[in-house]
N, C-alpha and C. Protein backbone atom coordinates (compact mmCIF):
# COMPACT_ATOMS: atom_id res chain seq x y z
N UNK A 1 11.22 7.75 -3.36
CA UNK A 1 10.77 9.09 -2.99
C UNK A 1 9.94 8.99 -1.72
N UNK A 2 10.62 10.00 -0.83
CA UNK A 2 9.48 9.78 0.55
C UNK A 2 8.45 10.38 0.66
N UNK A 3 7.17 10.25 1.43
CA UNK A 3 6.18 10.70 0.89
C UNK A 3 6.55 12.78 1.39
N UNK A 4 7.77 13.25 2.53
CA UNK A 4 8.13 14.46 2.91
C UNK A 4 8.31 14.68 1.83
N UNK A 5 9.22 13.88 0.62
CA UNK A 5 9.65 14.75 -0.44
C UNK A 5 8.88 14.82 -1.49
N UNK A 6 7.40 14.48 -1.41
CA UNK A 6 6.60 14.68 -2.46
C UNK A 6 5.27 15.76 -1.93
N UNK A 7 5.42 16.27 -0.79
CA UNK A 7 4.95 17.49 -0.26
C UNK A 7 5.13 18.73 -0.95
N UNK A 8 4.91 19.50 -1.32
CA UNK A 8 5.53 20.82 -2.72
C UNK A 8 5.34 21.64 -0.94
N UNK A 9 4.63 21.94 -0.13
CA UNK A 9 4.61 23.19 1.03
C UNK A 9 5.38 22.36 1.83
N UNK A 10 7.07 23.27 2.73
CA UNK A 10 7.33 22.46 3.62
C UNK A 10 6.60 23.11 4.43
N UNK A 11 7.13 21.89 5.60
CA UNK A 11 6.09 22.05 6.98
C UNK A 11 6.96 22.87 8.29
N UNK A 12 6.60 23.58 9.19
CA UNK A 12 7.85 24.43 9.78
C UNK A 12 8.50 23.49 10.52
N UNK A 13 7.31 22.62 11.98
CA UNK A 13 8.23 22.11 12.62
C UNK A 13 7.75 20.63 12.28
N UNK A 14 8.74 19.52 12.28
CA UNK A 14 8.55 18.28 11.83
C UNK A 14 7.25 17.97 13.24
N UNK A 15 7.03 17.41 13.88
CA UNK A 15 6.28 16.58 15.00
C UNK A 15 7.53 15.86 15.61
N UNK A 16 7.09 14.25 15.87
CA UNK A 16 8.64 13.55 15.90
C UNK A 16 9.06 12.89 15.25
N UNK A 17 10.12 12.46 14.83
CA UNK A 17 10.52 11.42 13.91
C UNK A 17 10.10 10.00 14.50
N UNK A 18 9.11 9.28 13.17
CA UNK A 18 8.25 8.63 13.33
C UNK A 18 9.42 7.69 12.29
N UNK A 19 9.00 5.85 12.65
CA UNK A 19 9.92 4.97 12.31
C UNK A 19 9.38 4.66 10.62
N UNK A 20 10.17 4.24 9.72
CA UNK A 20 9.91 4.17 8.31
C UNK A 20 8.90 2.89 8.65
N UNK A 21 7.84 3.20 7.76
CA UNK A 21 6.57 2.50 8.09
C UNK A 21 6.87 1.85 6.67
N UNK A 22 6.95 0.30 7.13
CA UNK A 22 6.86 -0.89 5.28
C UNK A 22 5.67 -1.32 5.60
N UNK A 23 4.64 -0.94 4.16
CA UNK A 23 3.25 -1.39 3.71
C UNK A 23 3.65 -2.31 2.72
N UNK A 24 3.13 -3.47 2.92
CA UNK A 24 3.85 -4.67 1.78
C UNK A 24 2.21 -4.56 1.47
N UNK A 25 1.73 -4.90 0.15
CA UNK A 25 0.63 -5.06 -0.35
C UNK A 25 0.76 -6.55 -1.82
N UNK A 26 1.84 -6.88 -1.38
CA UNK A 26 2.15 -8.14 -2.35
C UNK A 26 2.79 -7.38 -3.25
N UNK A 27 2.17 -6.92 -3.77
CA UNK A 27 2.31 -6.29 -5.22
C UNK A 27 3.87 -5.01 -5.16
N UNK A 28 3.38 -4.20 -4.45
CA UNK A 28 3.27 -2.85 -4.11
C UNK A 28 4.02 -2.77 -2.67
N UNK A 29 5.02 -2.40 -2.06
CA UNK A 29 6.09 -2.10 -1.10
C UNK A 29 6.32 -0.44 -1.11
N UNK A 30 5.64 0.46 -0.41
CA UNK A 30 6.03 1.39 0.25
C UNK A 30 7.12 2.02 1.39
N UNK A 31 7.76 2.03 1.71
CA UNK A 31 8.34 2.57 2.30
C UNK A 31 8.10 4.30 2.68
N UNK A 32 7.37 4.54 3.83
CA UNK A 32 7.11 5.79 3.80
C UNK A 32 7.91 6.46 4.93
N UNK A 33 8.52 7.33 4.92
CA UNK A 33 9.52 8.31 5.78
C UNK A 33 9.01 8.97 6.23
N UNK A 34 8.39 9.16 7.73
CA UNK A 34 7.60 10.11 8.40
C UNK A 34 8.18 11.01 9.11
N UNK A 35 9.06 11.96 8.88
CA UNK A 35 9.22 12.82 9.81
C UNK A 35 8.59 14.41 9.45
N UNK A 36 7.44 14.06 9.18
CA UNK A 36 6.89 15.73 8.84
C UNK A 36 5.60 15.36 9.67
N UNK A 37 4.53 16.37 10.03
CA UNK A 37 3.78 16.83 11.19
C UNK A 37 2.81 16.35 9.71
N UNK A 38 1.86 15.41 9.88
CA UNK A 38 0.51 15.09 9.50
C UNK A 38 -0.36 14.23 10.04
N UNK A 39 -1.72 14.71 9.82
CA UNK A 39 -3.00 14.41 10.09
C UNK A 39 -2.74 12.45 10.00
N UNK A 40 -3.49 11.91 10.60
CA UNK A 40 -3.99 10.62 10.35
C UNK A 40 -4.67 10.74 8.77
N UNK A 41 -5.50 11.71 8.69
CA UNK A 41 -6.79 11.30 7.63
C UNK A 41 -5.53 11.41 6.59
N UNK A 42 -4.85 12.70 6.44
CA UNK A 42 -3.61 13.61 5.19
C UNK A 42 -2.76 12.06 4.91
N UNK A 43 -2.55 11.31 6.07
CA UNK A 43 -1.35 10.47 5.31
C UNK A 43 -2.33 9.36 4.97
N UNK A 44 -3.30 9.08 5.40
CA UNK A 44 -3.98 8.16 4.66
C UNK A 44 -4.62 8.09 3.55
N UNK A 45 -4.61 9.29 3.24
CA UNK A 45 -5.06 10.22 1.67
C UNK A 45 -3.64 9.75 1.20
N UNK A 46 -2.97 10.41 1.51
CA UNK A 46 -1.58 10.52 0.76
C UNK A 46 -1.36 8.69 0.03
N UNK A 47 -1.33 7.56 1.67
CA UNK A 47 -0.74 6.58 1.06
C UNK A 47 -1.82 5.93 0.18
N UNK A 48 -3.29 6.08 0.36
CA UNK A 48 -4.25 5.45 -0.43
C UNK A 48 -3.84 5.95 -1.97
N UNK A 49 -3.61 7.24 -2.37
CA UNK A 49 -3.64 7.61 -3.59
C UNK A 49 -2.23 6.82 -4.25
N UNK A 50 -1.17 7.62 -3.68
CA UNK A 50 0.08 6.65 -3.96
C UNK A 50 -0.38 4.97 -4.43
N UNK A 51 -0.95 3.86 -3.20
CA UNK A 51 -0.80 2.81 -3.07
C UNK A 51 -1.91 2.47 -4.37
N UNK A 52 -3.27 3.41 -4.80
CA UNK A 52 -4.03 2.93 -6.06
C UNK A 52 -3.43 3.25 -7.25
N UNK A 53 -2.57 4.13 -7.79
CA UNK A 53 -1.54 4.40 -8.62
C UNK A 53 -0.88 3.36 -8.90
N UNK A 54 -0.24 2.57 -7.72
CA UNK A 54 0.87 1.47 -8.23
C UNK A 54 0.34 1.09 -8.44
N UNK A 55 -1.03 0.10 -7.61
CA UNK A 55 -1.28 -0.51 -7.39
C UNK A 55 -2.27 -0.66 -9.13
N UNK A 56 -2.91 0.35 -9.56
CA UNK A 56 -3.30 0.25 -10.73
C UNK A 56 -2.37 -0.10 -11.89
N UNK A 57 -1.78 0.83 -12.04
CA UNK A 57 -0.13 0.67 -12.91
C UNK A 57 0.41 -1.32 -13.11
N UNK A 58 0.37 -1.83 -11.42
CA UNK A 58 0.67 -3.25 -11.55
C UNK A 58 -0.17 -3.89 -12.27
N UNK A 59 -1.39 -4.20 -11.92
CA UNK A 59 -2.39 -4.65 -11.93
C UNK A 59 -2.54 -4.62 -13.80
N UNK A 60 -2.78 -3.42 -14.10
CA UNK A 60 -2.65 -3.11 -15.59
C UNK A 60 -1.82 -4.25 -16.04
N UNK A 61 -0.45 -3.78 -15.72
CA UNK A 61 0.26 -4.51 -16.39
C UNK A 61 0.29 -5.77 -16.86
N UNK A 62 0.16 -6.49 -15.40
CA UNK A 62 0.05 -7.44 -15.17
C UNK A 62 -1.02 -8.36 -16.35
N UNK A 63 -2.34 -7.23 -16.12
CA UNK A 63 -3.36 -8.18 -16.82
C UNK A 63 -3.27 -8.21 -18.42
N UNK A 64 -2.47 -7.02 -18.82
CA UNK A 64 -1.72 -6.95 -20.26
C UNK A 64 -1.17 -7.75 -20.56
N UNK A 65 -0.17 -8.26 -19.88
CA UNK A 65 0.70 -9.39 -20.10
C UNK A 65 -0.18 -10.36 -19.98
N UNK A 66 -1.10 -10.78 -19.25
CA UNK A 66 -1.82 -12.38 -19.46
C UNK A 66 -2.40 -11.95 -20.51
N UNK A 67 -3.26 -11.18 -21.17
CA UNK A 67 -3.51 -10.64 -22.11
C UNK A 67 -3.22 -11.31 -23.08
N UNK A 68 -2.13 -11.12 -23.03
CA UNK A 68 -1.20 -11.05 -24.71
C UNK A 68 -1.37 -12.66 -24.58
N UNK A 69 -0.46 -13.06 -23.13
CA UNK A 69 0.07 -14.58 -23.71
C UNK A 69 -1.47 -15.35 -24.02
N UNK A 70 -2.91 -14.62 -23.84
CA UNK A 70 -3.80 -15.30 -24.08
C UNK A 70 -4.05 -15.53 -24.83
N UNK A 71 -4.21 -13.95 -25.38
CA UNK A 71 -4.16 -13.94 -27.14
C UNK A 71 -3.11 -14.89 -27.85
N UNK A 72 -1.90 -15.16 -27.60
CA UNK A 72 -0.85 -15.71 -28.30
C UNK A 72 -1.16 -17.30 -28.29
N UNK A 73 -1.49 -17.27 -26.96
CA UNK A 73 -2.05 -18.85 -27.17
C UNK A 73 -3.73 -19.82 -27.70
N UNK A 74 -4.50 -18.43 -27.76
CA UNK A 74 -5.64 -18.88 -29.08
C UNK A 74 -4.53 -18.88 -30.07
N UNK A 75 -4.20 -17.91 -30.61
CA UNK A 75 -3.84 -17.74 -32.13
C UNK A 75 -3.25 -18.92 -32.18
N UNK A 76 -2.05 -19.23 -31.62
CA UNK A 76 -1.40 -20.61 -31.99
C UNK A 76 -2.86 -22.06 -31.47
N UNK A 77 -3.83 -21.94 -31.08
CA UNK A 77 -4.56 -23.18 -31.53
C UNK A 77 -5.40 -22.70 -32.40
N UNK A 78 -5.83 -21.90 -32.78
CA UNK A 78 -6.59 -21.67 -34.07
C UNK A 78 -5.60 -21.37 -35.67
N UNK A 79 -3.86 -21.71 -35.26
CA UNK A 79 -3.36 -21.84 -36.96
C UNK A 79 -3.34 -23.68 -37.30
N UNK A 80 -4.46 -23.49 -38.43
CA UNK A 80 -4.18 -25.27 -38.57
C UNK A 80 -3.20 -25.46 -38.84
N UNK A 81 -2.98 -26.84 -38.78
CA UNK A 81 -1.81 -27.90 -38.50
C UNK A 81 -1.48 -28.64 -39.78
């Protein structure tokens, strides 16, 4: 989804078509499609919120899963032998 198509107001006239901007954050790969007329501050709002979303969402996950296998690996040294 580009960030134009997650705009709900379109915009009348685009500005110029601006080149697909890749934000690699390790984790997290954006691809943002600029051809709509915005502010510096608007798209940096835009990609900060987007990029803490994934970026939370990963992160979560991520630490869920070590989580578990942590938990999984007490439990298996605390069943005696």
């Amino acid at each position: 989804e580009s960030l134009a198509d997650s705009l709900e107001e379109p915009l009348e006239e685009p500005l110029e078509e601006l080149d697909v901007l890749n934000i690699d954050f390790g984790i997290v790969k954006l691809d943002v499609d600029l051809g709509v007329e915005l502010g510096i501050e608007e798209l940096d709002v835009e990609l900060d919120m987007k990029l803490n979303i994934k970026l939370s969402i990963e992160l979560d996950m991520k630490l869920d899963m070590k989580l578990d296998m942590l938990k999984l690996f007490v439990s298996e040294l605390l069943v005696p032998k």
